[in-house]
Protein backbone atom coordinates (compact mmCIF):
# COMPACT_ATOMS: atom_id res chain seq x y z
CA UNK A 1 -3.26 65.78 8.59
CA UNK A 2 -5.25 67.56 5.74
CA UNK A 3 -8.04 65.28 3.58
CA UNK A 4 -6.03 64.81 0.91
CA UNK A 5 -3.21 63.23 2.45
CA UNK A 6 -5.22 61.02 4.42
CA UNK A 7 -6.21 59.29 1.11
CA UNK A 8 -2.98 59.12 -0.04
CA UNK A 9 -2.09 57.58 3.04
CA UNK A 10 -5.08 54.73 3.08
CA UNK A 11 -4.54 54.23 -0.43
CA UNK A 12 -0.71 53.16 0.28
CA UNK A 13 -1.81 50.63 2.81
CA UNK A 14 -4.40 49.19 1.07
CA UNK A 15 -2.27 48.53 -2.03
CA UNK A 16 0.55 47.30 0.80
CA UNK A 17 -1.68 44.97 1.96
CA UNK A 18 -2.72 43.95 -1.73
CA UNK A 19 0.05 43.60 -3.19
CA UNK A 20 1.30 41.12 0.12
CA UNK A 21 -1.52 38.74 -0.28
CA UNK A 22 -0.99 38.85 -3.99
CA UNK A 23 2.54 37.51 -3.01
CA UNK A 24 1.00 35.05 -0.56
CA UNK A 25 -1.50 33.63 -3.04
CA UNK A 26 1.33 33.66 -6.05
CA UNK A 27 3.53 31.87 -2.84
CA UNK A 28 0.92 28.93 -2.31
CA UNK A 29 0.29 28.55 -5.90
CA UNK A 30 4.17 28.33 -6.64
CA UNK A 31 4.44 25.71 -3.94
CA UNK A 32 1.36 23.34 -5.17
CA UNK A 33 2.81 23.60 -8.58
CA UNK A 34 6.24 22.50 -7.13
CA UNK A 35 4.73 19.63 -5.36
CA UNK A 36 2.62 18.16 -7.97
CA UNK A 37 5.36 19.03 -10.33
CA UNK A 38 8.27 16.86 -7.99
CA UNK A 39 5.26 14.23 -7.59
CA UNK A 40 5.39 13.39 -11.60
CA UNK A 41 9.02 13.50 -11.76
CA UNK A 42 8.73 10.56 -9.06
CA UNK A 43 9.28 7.29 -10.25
CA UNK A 44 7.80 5.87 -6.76
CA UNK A 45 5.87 7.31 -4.07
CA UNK A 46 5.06 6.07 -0.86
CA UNK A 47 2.14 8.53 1.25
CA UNK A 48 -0.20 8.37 4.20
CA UNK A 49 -2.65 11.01 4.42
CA UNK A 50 -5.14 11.83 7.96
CA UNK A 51 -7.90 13.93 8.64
CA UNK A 52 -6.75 16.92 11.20
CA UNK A 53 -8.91 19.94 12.73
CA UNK A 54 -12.06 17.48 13.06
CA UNK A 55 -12.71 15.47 16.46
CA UNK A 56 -13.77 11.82 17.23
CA UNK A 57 -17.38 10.68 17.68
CA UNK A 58 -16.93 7.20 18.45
CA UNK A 59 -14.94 5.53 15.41
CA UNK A 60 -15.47 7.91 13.60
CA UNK A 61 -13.24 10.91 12.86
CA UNK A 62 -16.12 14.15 11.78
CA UNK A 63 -15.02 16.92 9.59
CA UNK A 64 -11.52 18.14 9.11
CA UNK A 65 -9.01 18.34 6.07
CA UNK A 66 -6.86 15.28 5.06
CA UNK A 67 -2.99 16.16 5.52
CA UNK A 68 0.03 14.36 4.48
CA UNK A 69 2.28 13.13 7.32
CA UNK A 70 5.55 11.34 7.22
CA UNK A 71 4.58 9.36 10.17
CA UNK A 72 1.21 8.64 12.16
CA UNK A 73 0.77 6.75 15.65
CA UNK A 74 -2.98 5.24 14.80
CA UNK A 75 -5.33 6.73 17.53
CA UNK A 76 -7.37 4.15 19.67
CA UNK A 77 -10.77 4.84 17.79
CA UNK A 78 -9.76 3.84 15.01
CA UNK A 79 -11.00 0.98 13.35
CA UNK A 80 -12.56 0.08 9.42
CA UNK A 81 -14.32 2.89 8.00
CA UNK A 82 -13.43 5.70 10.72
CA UNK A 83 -13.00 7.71 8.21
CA UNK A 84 -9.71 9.26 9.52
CA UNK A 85 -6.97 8.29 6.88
CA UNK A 86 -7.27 8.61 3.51
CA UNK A 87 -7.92 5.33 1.36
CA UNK A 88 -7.74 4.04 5.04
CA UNK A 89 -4.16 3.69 5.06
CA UNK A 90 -0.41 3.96 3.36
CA UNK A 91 -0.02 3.78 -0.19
CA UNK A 92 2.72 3.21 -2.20
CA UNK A 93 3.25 3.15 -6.23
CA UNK A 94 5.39 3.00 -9.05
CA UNK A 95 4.60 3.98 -13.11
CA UNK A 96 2.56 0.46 -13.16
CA UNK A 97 0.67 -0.36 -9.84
CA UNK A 98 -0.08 0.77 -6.43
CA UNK A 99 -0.80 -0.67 -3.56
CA UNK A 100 -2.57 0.03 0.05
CA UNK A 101 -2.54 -1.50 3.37
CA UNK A 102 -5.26 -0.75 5.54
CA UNK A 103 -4.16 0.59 9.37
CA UNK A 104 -6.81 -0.74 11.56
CA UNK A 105 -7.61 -4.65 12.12
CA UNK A 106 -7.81 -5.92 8.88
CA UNK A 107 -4.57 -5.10 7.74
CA UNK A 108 -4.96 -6.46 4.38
CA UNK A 109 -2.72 -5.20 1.53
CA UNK A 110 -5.15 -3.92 -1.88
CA UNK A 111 -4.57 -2.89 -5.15
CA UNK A 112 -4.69 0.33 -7.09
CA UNK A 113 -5.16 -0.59 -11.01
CA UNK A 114 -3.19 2.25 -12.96
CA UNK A 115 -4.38 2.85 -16.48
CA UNK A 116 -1.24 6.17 -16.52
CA UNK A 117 2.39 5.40 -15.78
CA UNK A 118 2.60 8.95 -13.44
CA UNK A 119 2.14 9.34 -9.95
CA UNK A 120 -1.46 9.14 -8.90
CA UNK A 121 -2.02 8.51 -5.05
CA UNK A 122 -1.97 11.81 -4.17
CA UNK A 123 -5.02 12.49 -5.67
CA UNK A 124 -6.85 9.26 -4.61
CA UNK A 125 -9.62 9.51 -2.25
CA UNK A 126 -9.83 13.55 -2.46
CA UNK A 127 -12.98 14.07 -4.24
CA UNK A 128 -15.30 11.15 -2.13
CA UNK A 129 -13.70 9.00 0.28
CA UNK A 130 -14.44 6.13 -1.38
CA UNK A 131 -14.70 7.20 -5.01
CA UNK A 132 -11.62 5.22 -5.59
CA UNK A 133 -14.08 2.25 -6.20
CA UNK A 134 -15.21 4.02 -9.30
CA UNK A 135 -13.14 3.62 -12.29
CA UNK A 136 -11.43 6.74 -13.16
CA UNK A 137 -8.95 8.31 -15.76
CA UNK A 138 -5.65 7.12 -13.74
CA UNK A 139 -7.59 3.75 -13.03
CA UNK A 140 -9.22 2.06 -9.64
CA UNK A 141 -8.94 -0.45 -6.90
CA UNK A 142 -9.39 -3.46 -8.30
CA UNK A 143 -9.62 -6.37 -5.75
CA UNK A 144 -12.08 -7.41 -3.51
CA UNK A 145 -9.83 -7.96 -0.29
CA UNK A 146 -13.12 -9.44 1.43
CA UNK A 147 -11.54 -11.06 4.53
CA UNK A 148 -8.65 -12.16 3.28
CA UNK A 149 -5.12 -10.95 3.40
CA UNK A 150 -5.73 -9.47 -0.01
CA UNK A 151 -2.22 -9.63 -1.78
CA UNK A 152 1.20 -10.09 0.49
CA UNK A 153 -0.01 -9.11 3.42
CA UNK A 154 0.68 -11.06 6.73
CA UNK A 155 -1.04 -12.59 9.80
CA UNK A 156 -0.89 -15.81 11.85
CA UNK A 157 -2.19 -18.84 10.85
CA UNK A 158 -3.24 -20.70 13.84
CA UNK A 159 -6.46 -23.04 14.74
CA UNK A 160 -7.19 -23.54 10.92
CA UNK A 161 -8.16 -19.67 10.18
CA UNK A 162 -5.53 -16.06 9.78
CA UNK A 163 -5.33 -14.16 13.26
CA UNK A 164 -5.31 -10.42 11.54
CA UNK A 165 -4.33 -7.65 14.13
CA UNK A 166 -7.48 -7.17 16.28
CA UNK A 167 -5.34 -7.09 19.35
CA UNK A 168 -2.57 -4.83 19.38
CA UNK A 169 -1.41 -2.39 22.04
CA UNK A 170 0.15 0.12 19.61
CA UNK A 171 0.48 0.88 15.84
CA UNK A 172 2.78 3.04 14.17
CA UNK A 173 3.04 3.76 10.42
CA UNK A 174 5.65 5.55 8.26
CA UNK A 175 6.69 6.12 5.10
CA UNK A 176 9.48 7.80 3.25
CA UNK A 177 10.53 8.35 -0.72
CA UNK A 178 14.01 8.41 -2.11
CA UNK A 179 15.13 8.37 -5.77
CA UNK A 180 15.75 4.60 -5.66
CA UNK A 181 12.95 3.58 -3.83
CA UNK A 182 9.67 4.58 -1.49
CA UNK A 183 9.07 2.59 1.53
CA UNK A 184 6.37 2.16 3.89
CA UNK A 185 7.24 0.91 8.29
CA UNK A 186 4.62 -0.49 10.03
CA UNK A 187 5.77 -1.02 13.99
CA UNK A 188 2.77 -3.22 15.72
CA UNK A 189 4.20 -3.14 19.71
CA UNK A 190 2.33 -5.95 21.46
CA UNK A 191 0.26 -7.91 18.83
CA UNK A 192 -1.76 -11.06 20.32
CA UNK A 193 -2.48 -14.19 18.81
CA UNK A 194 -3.67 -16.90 20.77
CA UNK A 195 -0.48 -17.65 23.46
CA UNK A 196 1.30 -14.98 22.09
CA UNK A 197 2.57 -11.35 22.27
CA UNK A 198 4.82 -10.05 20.69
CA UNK A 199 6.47 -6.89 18.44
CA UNK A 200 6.59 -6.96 14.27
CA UNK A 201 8.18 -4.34 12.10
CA UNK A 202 6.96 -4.71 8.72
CA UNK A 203 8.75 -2.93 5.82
CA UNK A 204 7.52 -2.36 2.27
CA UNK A 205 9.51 -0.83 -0.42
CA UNK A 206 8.49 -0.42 -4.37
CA UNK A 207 11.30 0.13 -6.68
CA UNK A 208 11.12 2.02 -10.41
CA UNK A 209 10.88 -0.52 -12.27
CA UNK A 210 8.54 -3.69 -12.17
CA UNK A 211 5.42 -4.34 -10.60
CA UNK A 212 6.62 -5.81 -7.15
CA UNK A 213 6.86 -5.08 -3.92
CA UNK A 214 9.68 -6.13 -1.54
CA UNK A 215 8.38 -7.35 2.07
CA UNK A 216 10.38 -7.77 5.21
CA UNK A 217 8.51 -9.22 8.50
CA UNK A 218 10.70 -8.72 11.67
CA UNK A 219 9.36 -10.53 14.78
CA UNK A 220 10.88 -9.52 18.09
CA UNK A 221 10.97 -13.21 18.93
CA UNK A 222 10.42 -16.38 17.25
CA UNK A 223 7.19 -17.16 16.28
CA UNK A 224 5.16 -20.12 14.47
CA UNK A 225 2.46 -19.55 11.93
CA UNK A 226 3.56 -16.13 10.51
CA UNK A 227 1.66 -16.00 7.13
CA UNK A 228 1.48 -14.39 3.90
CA UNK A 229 -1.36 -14.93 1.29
CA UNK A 230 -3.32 -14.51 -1.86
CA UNK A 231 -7.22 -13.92 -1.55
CA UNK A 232 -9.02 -17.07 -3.57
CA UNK A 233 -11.61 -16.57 -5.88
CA UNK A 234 -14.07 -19.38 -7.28
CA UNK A 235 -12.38 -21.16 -10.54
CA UNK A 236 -8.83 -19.38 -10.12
CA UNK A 237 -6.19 -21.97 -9.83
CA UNK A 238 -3.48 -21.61 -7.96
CA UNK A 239 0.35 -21.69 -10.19
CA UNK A 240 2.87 -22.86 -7.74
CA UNK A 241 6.48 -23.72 -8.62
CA UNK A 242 9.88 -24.27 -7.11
CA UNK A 243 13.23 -24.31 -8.67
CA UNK A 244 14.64 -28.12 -8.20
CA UNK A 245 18.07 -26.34 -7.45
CA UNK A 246 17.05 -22.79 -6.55
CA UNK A 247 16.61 -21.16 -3.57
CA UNK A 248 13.26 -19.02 -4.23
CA UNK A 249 9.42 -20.68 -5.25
CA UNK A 250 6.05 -18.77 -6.21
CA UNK A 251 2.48 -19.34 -5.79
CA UNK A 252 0.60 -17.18 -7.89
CA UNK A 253 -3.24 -16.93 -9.62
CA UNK A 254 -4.36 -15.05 -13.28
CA UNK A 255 -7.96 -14.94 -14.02
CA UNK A 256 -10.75 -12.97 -14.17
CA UNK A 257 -10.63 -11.66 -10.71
CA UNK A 258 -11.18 -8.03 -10.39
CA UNK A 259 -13.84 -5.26 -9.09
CA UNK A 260 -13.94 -3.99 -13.15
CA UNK A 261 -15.84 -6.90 -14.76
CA UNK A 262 -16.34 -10.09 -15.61
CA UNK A 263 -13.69 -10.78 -17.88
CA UNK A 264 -11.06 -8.32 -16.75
CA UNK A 265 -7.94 -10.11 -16.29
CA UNK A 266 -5.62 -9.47 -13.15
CA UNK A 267 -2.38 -11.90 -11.95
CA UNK A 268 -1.08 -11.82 -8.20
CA UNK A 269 2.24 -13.71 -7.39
CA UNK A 270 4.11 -13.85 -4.07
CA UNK A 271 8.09 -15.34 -4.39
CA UNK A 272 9.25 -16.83 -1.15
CA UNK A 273 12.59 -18.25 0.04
CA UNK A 274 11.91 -22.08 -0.23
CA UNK A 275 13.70 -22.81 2.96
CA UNK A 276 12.07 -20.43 5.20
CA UNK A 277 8.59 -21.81 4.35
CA UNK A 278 6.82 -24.21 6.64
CA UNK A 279 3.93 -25.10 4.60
CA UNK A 280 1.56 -24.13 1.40
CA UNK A 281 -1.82 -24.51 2.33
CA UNK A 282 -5.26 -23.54 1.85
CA UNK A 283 -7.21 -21.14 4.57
CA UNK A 284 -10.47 -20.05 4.77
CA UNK A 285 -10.36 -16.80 2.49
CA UNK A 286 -6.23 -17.42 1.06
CA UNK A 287 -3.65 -19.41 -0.47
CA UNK A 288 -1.36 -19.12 2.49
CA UNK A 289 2.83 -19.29 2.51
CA UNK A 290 3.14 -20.11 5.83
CA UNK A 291 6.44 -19.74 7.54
CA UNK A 292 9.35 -21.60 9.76
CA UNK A 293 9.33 -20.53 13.42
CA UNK A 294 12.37 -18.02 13.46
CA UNK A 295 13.64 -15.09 15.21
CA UNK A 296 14.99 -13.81 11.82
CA UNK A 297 13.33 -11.40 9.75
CA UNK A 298 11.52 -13.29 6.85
CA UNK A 299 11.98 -11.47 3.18
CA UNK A 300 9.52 -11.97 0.18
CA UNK A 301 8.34 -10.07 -2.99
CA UNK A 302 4.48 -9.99 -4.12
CA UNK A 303 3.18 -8.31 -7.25
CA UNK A 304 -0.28 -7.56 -9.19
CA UNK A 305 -0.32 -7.04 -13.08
CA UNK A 306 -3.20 -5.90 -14.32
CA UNK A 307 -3.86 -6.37 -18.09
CA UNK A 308 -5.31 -2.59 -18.32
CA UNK A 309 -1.87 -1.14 -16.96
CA UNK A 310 -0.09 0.56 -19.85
CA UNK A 311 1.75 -2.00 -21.83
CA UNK A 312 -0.15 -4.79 -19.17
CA UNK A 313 0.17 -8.64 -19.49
CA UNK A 314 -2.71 -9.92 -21.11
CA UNK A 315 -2.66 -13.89 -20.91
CA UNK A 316 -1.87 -15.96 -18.36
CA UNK A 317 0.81 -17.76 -20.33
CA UNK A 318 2.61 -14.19 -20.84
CA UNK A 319 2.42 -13.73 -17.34
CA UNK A 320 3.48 -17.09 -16.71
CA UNK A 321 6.27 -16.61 -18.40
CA UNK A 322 7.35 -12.88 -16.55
CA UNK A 323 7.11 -14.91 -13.44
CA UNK A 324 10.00 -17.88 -14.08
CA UNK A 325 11.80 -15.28 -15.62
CA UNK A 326 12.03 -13.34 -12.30
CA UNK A 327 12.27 -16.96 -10.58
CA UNK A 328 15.53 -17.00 -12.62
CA UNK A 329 16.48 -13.90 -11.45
CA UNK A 330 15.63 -14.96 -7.95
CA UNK A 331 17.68 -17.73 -7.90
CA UNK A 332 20.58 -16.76 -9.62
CA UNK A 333 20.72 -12.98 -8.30
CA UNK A 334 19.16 -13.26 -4.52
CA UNK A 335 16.87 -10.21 -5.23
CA UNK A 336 14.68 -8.82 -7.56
CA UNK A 337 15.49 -5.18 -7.52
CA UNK A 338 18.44 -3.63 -9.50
């Protein structure tokens, strides 16, 4: 093979190999615009997001890229802070609020402040792991979970204090999004409290519309003290009412009781089925719902408005007033979502 065409051979191949990684690049691009383009077409979104290509040192996952899963089994080392899933567990969200649970022990539920009614978890926790604390364009958490249950989320109330999930044999967390509706499963196998041990599926699904989330607790046998809760704050009140003839009830708080500032204004509200509740009492960090020993899945809704949301309650007596209307909803409908 002369000189000449052994350039004009090289040259092809190079411009081959160009032109394929010119495809490839064009390829990923497309693809990243297609997801962040389906992402703000959502109108709810339910992710859970872990480290991979990094190893454990102790509880605590080093290096690595955070990747999307549908599903995750939580490892053994992890614990708070580990550093291995993003925001520290599932999130969910509609245009108004959004909402995480965190995977390890604590299991409290927080909340995501949303100043833009588009999809923003998928972003959240990507540039810091915590920078979420910092008040951004699309908003910021916004409540100080402390050791509480935070907002909905569940434990046993036993020996005058909430038995979180520091015992469990095995954790696993999913989450899926349909047009209607994204939902996240939490399957605890084994959770101990006290004289007991048992299985709990936990489902939580956010619809379009409205700032609420729909919870179902499903115990594999009947047990007593299962809990929900609000975290108290210093000079909150609690709201509490129940229909005389209804079926449904709410406890609920509205004050100045965010991460933002002083006078930032934030209401939490969980609705309960009046005849599954044991008791409404005060615990050490929560006002607690606590529930009748049963073998039968236990259903309730729990919601945070935040005044900063776009077009936000601002007053307590406006949020109030969203809350019997929903009551009224409650008790003459059964549900809350459409």
């Amino acid at each position: 093979m002369n000189l000449r065409l052994k350039l004009f051979t090289l040259a092809v191949v190079v411009l081959t190999f160009s032109c394929k990684e010119n495809k490839e690049n064009k390829a990923e691009e497309t693809s990243q615009q297609e997801e962040t383009d389906n992402q703000n077409d959502q109108k709810t979104y339910a992710e859970i997001s872990i480290k991979k290509g990094g190893n454990w040192e102790g509880r605590e996952y080093i290096d690595g890229e955070f990747e999307n899963v549908s599903h995750v089994e939580v490892p053994e080392e992890h614990t708070d802070h580990s550093w291995y899933i993003r925001y520290e567990g599932p999130g969910w969200e509609n245009s108004q609020v959004g909402y995480r649970l965190y995977l390890d022990w604590r299991n409290a539920i927080d909340i995501f402040g949303k100043k833009t009614d588009t999809m923003v978890l998928h972003k959240v926790g990507q540039d810091g792991f915590d920078s979420y604390h910092d008040e951004a364009d699309w908003g910021m958490d916004i409540l100080k979970a402390g050791k509480s249950l935070g907002i909905g989320s569940y434990g046993r109330y036993m020996n005058d204090t909430v038995a979180h999930f520091r015992v469990v044999e095995n954790t696993v967390a999913k989450v899926s999004n349909s047009e209607n509706s994204s939902e996240v499963k939490i399957e605890y196998s084994g959770w101990n409290t006290g004289d007991k041990t048992i299985d709990l599926t936990s489902t939580l699904t956010i619809y379009p519309e409205d700032r609420f989330t729909k919870a179902e607790l499903a115990p594999s046998e009947a047990i007593s003290g299962l809990t929900t809760g609000i975290v108290k704050f210093e000079n909150i009140a609690l709201m509490q009412k129940e229909s005389e003839n209804g079926e449904w009830g709410y406890i609920a708080t509205y004050g100045a009781q965010t991460l933002v500032n002083e006078e930032d204004q934030l209401g939490m509200a969980i609705f309960y089925k009046t005849k599954e509740v044991k008791e409404i009492i005060e615990g050490p960090h929560d006002h607690l719902v606590v529930f009748e020993e049963q073998e039968a899945p236990v259903t309730y809704y729990f919601l945070a408005a935040w005044e900063q949301e776009p077009g936000g309650i601002t007053s307590k007596e406006g949020f109030e007033a969203d809350l019997n209307q929903k009551l009224e909803t409650l008790n003459s409908e059964g549900k809350l979502e459409q």
